[in-house]
Protein backbone atom coordinates (compact mmCIF):
# COMPACT_ATOMS: atom_id res chain seq x y z
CA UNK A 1 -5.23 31.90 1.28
CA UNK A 2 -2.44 29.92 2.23
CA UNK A 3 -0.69 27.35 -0.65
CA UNK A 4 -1.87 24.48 2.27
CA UNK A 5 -5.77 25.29 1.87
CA UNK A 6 -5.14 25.93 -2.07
CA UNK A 7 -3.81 22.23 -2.43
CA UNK A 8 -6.17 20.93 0.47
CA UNK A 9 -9.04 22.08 -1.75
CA UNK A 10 -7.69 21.00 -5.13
CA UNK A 11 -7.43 17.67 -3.23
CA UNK A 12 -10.77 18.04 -1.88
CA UNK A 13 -12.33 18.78 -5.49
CA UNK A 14 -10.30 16.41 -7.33
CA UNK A 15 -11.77 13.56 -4.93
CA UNK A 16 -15.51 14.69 -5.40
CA UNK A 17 -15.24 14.45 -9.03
CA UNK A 18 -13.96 10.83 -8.90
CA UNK A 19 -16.73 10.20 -5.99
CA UNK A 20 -19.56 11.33 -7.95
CA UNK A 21 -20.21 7.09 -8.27
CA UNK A 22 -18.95 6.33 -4.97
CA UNK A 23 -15.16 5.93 -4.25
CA UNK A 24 -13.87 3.04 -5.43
CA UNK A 25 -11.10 1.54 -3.77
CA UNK A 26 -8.49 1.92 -7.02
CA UNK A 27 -9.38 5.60 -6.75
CA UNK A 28 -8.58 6.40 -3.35
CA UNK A 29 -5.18 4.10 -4.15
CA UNK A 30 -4.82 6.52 -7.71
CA UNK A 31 -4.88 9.41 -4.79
CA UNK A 32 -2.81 8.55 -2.71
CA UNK A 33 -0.37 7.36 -5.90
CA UNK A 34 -0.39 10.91 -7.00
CA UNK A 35 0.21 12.89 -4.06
CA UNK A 36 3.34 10.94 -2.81
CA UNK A 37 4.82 11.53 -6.83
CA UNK A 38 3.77 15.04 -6.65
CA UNK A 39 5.40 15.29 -3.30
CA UNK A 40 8.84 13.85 -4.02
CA UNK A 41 9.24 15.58 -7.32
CA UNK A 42 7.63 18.93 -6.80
CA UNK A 43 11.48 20.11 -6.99
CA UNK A 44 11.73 18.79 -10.74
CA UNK A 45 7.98 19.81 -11.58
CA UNK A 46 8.63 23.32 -10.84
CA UNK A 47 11.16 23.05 -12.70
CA UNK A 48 9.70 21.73 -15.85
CA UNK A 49 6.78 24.31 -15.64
CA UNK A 50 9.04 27.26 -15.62
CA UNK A 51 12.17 25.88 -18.12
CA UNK A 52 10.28 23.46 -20.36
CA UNK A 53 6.65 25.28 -20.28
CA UNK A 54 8.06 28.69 -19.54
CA UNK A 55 5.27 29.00 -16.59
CA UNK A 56 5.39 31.50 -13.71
CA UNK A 57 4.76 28.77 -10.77
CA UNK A 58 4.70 31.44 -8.18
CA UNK A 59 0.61 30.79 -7.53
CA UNK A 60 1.63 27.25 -5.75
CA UNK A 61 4.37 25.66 -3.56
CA UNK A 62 4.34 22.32 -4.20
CA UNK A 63 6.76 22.03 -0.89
CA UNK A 64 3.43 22.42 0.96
CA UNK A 65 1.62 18.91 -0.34
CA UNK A 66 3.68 17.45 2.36
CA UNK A 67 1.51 19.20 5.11
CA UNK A 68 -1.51 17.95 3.33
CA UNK A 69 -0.71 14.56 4.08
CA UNK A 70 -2.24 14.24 7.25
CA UNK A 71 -5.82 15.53 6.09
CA UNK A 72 -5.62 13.16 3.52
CA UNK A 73 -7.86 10.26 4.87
CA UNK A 74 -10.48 13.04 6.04
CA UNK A 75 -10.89 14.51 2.75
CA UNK A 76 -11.11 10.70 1.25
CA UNK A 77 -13.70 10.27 3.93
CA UNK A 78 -15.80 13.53 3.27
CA UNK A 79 -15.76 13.26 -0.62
CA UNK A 80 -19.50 11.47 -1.34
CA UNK A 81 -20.81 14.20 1.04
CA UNK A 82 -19.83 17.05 -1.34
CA UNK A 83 -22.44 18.04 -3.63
CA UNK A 84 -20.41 19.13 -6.94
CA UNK A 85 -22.08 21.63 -8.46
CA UNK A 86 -21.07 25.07 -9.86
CA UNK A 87 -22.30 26.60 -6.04
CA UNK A 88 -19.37 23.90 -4.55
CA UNK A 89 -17.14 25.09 -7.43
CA UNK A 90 -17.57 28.77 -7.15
CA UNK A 91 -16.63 28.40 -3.36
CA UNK A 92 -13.35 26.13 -4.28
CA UNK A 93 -12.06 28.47 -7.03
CA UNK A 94 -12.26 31.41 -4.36
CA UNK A 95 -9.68 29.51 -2.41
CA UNK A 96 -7.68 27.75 -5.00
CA UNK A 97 -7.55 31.30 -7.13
CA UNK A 98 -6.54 31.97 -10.75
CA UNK A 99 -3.02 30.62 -10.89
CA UNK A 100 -2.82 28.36 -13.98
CA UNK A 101 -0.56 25.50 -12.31
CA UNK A 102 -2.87 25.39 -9.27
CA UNK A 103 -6.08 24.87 -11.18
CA UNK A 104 -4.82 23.15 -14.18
CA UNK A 105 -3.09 20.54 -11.37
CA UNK A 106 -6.45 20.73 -9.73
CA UNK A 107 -7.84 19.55 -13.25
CA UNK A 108 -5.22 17.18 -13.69
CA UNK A 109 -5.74 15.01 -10.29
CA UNK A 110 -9.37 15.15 -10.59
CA UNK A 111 -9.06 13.07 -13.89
CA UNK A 112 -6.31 11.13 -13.27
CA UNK A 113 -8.39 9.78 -10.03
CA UNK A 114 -11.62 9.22 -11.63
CA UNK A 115 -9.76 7.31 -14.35
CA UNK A 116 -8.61 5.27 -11.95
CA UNK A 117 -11.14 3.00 -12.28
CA UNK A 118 -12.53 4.18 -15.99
CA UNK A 119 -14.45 7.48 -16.11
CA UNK A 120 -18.67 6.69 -15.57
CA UNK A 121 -21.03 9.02 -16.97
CA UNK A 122 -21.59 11.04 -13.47
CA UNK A 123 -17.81 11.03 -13.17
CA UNK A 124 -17.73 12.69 -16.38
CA UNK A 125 -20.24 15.14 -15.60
CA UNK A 126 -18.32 15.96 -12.33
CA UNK A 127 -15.64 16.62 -14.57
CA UNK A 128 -17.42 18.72 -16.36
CA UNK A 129 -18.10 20.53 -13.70
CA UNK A 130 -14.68 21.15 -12.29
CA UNK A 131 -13.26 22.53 -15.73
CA UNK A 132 -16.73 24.95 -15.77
CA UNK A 133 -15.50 25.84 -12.23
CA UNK A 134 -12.38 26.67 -12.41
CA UNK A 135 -10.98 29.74 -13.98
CA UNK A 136 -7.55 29.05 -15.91
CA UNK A 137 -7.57 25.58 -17.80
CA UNK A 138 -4.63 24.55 -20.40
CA UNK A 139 -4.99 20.88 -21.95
CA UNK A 140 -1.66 21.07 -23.00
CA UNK A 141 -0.75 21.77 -19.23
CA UNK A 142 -3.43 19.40 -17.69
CA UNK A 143 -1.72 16.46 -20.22
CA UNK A 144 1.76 17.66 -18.98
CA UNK A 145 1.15 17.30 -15.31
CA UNK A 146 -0.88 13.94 -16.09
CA UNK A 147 2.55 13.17 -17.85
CA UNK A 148 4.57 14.11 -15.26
CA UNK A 149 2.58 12.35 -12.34
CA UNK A 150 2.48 9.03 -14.70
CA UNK A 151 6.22 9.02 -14.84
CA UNK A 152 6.81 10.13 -11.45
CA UNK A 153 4.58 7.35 -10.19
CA UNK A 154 6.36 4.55 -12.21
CA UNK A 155 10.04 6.14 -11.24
CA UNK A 156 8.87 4.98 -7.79
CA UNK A 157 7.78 1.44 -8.41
């Protein structure tokens, strides 16, 4: 699977957790606040994850977010369709894989969007569900990226 679909479908997932109420305008804002960080400092996040974190990043380039971009509004569109559920998440771990940046990023976006507008009790069960689905969670790397994206995001206010 090519890095494009991997980060489409961490997108994809990360946006059905945070739609499990509905998207709220704040969280479709949150998305679009993280990709355009994760975008512009991919460079320095690979770079963290394999000095500071001593991570082999070879499982993602981030260089390919930027190709992303233009699916963006579909996947925003399509997220209330998706019926999360361990079938869904069984089907997006195939194509994201087992690489612990890619899912623990995937983990990372999907809670840093349904905070967006404070985490409801379905949200929280879709989140739930994503960590059950995926296959390679860290908390220590899932607080790092939310670190990372946080900074990133007010660097380019």
């Amino acid at each position: 699977m090519s890095d494009k679909e991997k980060l489409k479908k961490v997108l994809e997932v990360a946006l059905a957790a945070s739609a499990a109420d509905g998207v709220e305008y704040d969280e479709a804002m949150s998305l679009a606040n993280s990709i355009l960080p994760a975008v512009i400092t991919g460079e320095a996040l690979e770079e963290f994850l394999t000095t500071q974190a001593g991570i082999d990043i070879e499982d993602v380039d981030f260089s390919e977010l930027i190709d992303v971009m233009p699916e963006v509004i579909e996947i925003v569109k399509n997220a209330e369709t998706i019926e999360l559920d361990s079938n869904y998440m069984q089907e997006a771990s195939s194509i994201i894989g087992d690489g612990i940046v890619i899912n623990n990023l995937c983990m990372a976006l999907s809670i840093r969007i349904a905070g967006a507008d404070g985490i409801s009790a379905m949200e929280a069960g879709a989140l739930e569900t994503v960590a059950q689905g995926l296959v390679n969670i860290n908390p220590d790397l899932i607080d790092g990226i939310l670190h990372g994206l946080t900074v990133a995001e007010g660097a380019m206010i």
